[in-house]
N, C-alpha and C. Protein backbone atom coordinates (compact mmCIF):
# COMPACT_ATOMS: atom_id res chain seq x y z
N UNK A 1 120.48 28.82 173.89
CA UNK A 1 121.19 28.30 172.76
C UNK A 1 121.21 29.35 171.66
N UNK A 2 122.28 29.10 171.10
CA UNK A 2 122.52 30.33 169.33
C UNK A 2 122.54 29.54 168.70
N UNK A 3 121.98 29.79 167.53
CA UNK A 3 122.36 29.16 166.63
C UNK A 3 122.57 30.03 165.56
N UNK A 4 123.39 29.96 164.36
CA UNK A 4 124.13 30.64 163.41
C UNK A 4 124.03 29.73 161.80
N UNK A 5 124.12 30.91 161.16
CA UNK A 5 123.67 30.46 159.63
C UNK A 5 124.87 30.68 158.67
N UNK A 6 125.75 29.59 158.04
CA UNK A 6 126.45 29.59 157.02
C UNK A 6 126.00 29.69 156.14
N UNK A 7 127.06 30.85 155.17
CA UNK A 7 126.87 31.60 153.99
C UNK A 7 127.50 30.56 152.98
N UNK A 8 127.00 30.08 152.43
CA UNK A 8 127.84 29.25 151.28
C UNK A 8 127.97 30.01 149.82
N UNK A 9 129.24 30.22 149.61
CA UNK A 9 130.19 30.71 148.45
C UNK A 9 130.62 29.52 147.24
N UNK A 10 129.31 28.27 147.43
CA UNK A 10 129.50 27.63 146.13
C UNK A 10 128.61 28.67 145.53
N UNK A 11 128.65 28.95 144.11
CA UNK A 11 127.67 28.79 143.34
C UNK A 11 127.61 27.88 142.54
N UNK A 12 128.32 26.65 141.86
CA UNK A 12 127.63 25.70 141.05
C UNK A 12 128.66 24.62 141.39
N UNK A 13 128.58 22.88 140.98
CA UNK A 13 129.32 22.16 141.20
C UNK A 13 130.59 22.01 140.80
N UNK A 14 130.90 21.31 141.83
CA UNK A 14 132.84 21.14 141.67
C UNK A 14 133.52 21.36 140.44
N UNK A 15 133.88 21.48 140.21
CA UNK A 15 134.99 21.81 138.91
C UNK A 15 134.46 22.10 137.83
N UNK A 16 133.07 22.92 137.68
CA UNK A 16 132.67 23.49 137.13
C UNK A 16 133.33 24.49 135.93
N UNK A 17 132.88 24.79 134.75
CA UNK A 17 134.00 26.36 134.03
C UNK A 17 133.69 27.21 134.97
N UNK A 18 134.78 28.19 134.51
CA UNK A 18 134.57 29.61 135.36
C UNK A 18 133.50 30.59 134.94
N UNK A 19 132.81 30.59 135.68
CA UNK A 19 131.54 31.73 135.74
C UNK A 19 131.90 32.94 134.86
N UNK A 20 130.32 33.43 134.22
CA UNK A 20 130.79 35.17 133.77
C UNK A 20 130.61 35.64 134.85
N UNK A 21 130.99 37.00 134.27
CA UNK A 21 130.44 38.41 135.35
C UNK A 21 129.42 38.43 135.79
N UNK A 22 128.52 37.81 134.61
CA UNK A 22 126.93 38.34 134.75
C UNK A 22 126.40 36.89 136.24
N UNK A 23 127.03 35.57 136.29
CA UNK A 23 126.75 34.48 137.17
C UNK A 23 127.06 35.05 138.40
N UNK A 24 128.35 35.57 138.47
CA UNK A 24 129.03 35.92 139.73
C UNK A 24 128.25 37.33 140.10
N UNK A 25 127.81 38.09 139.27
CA UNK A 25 127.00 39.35 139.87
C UNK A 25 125.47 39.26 140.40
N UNK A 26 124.64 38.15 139.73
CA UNK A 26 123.90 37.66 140.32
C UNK A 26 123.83 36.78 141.56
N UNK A 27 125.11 35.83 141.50
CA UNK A 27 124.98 35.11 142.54
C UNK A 27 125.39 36.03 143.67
N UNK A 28 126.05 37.27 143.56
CA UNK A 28 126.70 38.40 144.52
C UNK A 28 125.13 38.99 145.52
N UNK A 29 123.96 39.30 144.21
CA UNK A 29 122.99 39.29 144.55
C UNK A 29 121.81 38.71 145.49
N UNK A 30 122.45 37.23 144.90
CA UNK A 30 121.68 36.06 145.72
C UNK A 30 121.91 35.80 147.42
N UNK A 31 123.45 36.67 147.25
CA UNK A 31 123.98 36.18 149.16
C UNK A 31 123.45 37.42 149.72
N UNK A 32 123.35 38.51 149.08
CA UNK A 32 122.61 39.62 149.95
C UNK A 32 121.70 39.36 150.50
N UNK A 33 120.12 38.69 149.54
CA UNK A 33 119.21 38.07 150.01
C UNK A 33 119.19 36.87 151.06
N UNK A 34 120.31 36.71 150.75
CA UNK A 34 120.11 34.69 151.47
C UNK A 34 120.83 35.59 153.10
N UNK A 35 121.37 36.60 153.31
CA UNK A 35 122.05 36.95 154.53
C UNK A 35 121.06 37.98 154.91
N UNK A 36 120.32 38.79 154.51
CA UNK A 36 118.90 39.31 154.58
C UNK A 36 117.52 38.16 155.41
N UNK A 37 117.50 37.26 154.22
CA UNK A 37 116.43 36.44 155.25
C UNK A 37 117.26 35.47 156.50
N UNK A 38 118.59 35.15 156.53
CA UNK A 38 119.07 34.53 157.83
C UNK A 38 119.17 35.92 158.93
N UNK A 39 119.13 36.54 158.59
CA UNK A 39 118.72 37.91 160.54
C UNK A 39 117.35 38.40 160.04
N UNK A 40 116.35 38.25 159.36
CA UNK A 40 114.80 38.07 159.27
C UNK A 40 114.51 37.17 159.97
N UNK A 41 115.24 36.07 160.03
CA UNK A 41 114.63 34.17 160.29
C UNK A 41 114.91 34.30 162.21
N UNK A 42 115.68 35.59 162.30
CA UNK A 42 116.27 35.55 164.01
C UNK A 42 117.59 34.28 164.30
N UNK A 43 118.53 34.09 163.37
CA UNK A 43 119.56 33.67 163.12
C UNK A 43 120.51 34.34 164.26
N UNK A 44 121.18 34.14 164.77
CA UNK A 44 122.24 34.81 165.65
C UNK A 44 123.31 34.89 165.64
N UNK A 45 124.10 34.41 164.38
CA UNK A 45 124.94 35.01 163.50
C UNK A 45 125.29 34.20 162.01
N UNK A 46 126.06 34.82 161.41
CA UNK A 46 125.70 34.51 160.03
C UNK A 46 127.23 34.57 159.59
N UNK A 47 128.08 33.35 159.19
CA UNK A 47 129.48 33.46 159.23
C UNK A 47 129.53 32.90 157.66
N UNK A 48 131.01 33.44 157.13
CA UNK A 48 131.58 33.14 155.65
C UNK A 48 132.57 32.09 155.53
N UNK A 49 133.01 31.01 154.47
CA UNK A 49 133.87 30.71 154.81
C UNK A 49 134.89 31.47 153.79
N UNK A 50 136.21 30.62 153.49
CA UNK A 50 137.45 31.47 152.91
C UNK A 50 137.61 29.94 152.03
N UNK A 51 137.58 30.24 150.25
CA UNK A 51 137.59 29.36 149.57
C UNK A 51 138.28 29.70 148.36
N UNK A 52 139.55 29.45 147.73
CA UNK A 52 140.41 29.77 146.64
C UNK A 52 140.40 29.19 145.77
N UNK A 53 140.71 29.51 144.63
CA UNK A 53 141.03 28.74 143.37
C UNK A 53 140.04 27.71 142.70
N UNK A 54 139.04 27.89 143.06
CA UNK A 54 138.41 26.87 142.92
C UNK A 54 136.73 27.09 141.90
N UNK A 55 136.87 26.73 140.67
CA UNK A 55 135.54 27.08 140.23
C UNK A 55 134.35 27.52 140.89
N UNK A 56 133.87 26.65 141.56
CA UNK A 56 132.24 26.62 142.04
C UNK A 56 132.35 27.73 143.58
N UNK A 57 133.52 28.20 143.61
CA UNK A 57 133.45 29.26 144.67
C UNK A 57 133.63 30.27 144.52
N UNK A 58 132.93 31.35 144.49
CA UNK A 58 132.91 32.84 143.90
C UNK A 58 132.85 33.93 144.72
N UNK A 59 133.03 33.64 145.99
CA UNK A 59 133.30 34.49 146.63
C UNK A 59 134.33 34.16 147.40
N UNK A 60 135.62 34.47 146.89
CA UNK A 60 137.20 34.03 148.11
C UNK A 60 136.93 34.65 149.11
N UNK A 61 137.12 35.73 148.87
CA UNK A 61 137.73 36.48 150.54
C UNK A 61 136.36 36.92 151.35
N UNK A 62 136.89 36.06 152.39
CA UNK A 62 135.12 36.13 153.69
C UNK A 62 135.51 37.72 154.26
N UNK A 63 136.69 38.35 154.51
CA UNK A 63 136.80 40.01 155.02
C UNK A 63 135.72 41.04 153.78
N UNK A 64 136.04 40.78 152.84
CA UNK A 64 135.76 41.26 151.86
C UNK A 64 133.93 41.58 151.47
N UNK A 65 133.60 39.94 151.80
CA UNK A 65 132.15 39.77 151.70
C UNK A 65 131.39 40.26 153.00
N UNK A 66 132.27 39.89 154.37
CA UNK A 66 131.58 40.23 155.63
C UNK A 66 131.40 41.96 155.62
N UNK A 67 132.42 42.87 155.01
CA UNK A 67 132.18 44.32 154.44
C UNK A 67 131.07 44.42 153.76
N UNK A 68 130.25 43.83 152.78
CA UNK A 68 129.37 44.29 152.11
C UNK A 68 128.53 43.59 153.33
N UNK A 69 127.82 42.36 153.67
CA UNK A 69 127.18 42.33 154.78
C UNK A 69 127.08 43.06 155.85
N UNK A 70 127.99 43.97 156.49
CA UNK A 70 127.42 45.10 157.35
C UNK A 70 126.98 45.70 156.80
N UNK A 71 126.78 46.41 155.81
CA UNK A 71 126.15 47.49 155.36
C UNK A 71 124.72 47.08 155.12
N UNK A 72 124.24 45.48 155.24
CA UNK A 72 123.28 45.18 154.42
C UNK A 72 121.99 44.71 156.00
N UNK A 73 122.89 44.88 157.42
CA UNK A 73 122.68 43.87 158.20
C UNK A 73 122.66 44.46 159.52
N UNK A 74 121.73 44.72 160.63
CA UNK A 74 122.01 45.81 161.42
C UNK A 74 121.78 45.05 162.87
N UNK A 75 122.05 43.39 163.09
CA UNK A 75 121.88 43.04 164.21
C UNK A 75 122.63 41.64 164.77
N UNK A 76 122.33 40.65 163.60
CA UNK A 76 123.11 39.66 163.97
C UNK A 76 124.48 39.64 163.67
N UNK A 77 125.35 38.91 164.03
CA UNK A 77 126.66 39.12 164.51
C UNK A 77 127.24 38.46 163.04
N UNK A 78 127.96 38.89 162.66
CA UNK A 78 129.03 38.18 161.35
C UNK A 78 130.23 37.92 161.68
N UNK A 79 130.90 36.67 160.88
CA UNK A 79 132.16 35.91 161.60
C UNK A 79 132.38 35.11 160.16
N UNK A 80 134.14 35.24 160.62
CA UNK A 80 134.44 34.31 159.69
C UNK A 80 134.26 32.59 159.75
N UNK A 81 134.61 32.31 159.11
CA UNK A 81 134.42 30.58 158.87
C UNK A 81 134.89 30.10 158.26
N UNK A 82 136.36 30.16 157.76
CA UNK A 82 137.41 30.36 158.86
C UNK A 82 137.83 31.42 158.04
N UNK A 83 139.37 31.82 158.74
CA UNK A 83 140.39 33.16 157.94
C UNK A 83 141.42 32.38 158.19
N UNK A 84 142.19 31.68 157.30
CA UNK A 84 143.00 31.00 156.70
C UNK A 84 144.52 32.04 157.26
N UNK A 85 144.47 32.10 158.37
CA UNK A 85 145.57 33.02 159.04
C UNK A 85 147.28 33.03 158.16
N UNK A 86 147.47 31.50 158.41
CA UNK A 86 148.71 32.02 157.28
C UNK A 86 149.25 32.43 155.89
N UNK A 87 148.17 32.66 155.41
CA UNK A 87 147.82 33.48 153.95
C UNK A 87 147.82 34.38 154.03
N UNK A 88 147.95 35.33 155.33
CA UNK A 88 148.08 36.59 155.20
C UNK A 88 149.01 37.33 156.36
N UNK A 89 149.01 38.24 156.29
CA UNK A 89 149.86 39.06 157.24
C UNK A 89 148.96 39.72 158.46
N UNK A 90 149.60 39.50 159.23
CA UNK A 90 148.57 39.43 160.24
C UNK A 90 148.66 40.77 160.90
N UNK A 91 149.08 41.66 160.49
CA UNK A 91 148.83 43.44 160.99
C UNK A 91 148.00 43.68 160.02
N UNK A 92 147.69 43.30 158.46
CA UNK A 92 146.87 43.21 157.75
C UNK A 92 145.60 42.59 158.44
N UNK A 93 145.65 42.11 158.90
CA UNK A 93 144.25 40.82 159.17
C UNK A 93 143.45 41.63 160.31
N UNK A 94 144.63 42.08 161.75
CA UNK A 94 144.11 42.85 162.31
C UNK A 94 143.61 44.16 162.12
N UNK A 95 144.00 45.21 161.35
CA UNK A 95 143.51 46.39 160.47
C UNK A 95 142.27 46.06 160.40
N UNK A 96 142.34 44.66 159.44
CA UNK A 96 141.12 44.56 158.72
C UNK A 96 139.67 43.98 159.66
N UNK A 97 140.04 43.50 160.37
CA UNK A 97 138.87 42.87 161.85
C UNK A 97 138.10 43.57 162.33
N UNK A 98 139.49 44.71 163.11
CA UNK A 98 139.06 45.98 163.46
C UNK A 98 137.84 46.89 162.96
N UNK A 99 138.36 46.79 161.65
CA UNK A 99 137.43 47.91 161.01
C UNK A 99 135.88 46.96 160.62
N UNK A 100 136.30 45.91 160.31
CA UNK A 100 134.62 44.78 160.10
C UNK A 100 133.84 45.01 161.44
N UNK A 101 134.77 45.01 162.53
CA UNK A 101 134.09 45.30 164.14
C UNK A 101 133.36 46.23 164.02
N UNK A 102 134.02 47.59 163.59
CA UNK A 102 133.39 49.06 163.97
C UNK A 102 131.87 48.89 162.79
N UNK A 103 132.30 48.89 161.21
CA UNK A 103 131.46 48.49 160.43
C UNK A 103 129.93 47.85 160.40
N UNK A 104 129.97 46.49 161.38
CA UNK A 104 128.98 45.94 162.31
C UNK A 104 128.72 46.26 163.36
N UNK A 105 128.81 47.12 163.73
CA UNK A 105 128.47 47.83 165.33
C UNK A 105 128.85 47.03 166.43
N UNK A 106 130.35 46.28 166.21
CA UNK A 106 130.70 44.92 167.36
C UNK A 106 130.08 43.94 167.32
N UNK A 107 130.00 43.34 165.86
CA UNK A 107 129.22 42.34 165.78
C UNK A 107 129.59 41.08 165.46
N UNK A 108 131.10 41.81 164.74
CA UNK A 108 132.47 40.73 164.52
C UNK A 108 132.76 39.13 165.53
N UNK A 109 132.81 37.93 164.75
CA UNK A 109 133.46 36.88 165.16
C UNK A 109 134.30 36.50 164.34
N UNK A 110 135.61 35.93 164.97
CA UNK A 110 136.67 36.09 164.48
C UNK A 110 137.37 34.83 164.54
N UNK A 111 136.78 33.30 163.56
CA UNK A 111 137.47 32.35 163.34
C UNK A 111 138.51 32.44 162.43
N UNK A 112 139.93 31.60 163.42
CA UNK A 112 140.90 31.54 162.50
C UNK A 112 141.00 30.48 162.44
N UNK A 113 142.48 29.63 161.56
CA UNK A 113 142.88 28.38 161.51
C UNK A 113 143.99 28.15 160.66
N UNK A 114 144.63 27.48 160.54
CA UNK A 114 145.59 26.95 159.72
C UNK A 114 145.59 26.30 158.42
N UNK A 115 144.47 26.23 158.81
CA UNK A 115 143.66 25.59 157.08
C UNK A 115 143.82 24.33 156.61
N UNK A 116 143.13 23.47 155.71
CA UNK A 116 143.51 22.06 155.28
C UNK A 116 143.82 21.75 153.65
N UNK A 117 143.33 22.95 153.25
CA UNK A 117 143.18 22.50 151.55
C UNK A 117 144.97 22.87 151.03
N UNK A 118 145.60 21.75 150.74
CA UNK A 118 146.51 22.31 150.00
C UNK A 118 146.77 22.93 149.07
N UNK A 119 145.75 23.29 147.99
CA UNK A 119 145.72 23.66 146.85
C UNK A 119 145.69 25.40 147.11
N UNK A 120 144.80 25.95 148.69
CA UNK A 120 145.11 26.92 149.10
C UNK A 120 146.54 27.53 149.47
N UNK A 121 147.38 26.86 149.85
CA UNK A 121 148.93 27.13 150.44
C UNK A 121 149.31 27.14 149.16
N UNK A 122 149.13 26.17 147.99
CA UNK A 122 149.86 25.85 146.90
C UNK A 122 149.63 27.46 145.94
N UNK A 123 148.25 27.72 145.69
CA UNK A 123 148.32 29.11 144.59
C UNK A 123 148.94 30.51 145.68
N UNK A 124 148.91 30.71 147.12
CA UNK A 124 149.92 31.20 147.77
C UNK A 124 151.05 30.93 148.28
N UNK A 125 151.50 30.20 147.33
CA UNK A 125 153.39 30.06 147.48
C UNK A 125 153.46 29.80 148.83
N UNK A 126 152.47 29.17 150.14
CA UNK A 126 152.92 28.79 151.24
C UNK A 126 152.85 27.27 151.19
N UNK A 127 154.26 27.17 152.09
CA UNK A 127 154.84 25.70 151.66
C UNK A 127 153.11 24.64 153.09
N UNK A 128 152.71 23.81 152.58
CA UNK A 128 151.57 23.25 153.35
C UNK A 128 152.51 22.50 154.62
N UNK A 129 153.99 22.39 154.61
CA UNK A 129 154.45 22.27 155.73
C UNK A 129 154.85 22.79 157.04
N UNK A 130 154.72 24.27 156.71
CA UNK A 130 155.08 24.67 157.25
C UNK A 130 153.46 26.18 157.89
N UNK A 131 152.28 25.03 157.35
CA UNK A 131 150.90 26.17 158.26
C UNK A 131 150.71 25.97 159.16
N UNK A 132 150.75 24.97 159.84
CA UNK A 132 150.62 24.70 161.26
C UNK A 132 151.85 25.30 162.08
N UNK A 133 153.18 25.50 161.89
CA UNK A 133 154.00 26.51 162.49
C UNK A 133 153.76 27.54 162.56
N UNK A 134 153.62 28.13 161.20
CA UNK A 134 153.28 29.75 161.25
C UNK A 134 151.90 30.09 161.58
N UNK A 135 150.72 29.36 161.62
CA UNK A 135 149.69 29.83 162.32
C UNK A 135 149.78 29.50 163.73
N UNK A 136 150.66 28.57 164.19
CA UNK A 136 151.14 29.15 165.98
C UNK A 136 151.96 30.10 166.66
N UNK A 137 152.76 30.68 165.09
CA UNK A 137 153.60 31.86 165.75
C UNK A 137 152.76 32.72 165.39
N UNK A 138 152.21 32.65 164.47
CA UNK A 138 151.34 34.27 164.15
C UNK A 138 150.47 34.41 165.24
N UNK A 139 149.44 33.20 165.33
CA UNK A 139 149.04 33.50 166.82
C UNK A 139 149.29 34.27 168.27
N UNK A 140 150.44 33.57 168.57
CA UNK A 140 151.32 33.60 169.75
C UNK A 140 151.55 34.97 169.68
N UNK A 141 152.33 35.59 168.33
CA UNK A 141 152.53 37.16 168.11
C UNK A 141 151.68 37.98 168.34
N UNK A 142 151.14 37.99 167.66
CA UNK A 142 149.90 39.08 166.93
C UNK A 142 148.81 38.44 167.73
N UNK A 143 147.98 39.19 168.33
CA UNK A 143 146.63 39.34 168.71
C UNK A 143 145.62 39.64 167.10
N UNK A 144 145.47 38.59 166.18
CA UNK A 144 144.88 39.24 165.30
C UNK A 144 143.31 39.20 165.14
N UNK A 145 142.78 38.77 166.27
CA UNK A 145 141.31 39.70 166.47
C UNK A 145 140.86 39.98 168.09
């Protein structure tokens, strides 16, 4: 059996004000540690999720964060949780996988999805009718991990 440790990108409750620099640089701090002791603890992988617009979440982009986690992390496997596929362009997405792969020494997991939060489609101008289409053609297309 594996078992795997989610990174949670709240830092404070729901609809919280927006954090300073100084909250968000500490709490930036706090996930180093908290992804430090989950591959100390013998965790077998350690995944991000992908969370927008939204006060109490301070870290959006899981590509972004899973980059500073390789550098921090030299065994268990990192993965998204999820990558909100039709928010982005998906020769972009693959570029970017790729290089999280090499980064982690092939340590990359690579959840996608179509996503549920409308408020995500809504601050990216994608219509929420139309994610479940385009995350089956983007699929179907693009190999994007």
């Amino acid at each position: 059996m594996k078992i795997g440790y989610l990174l949670d990108t709240h830092g404070g409750p729901y609809n919280m004000p927006a954090p300073s620099g100084a909250q968000v640089t500490a709490f930036i701090d706090h996930l180093w540690r908290e992804a430090e002791a989950a591959e100390q603890a013998g965790f077998d992988s350690l995944v991000v999720p992908e969370r927008h617009v939204r006060t109490e979440c301070w870290f959006p982009s899981p590509l972004l964060l899973l980059a500073g986690l390789a550098t921090r992390t030299t065994q268990i496997r990192l993965g998204t949780y999820i990558l909100i596929l039709p928010l982005y362009d998906p020769v972009h997405i693959a570029e970017q996988m790729a290089m999280l792969d090499l980064m982690s020494k092939g340590c990359l997991i690579c959840g996608l999805a179509s996503g549920y939060h409308p408020d995500y489609n809504n601050a990216f101008q994608d219509p929420v009718s139309l994610r479940s289409p385009m995350f089956n053609e983007l699929v179907s297309r693009h190999d994007a991990c």
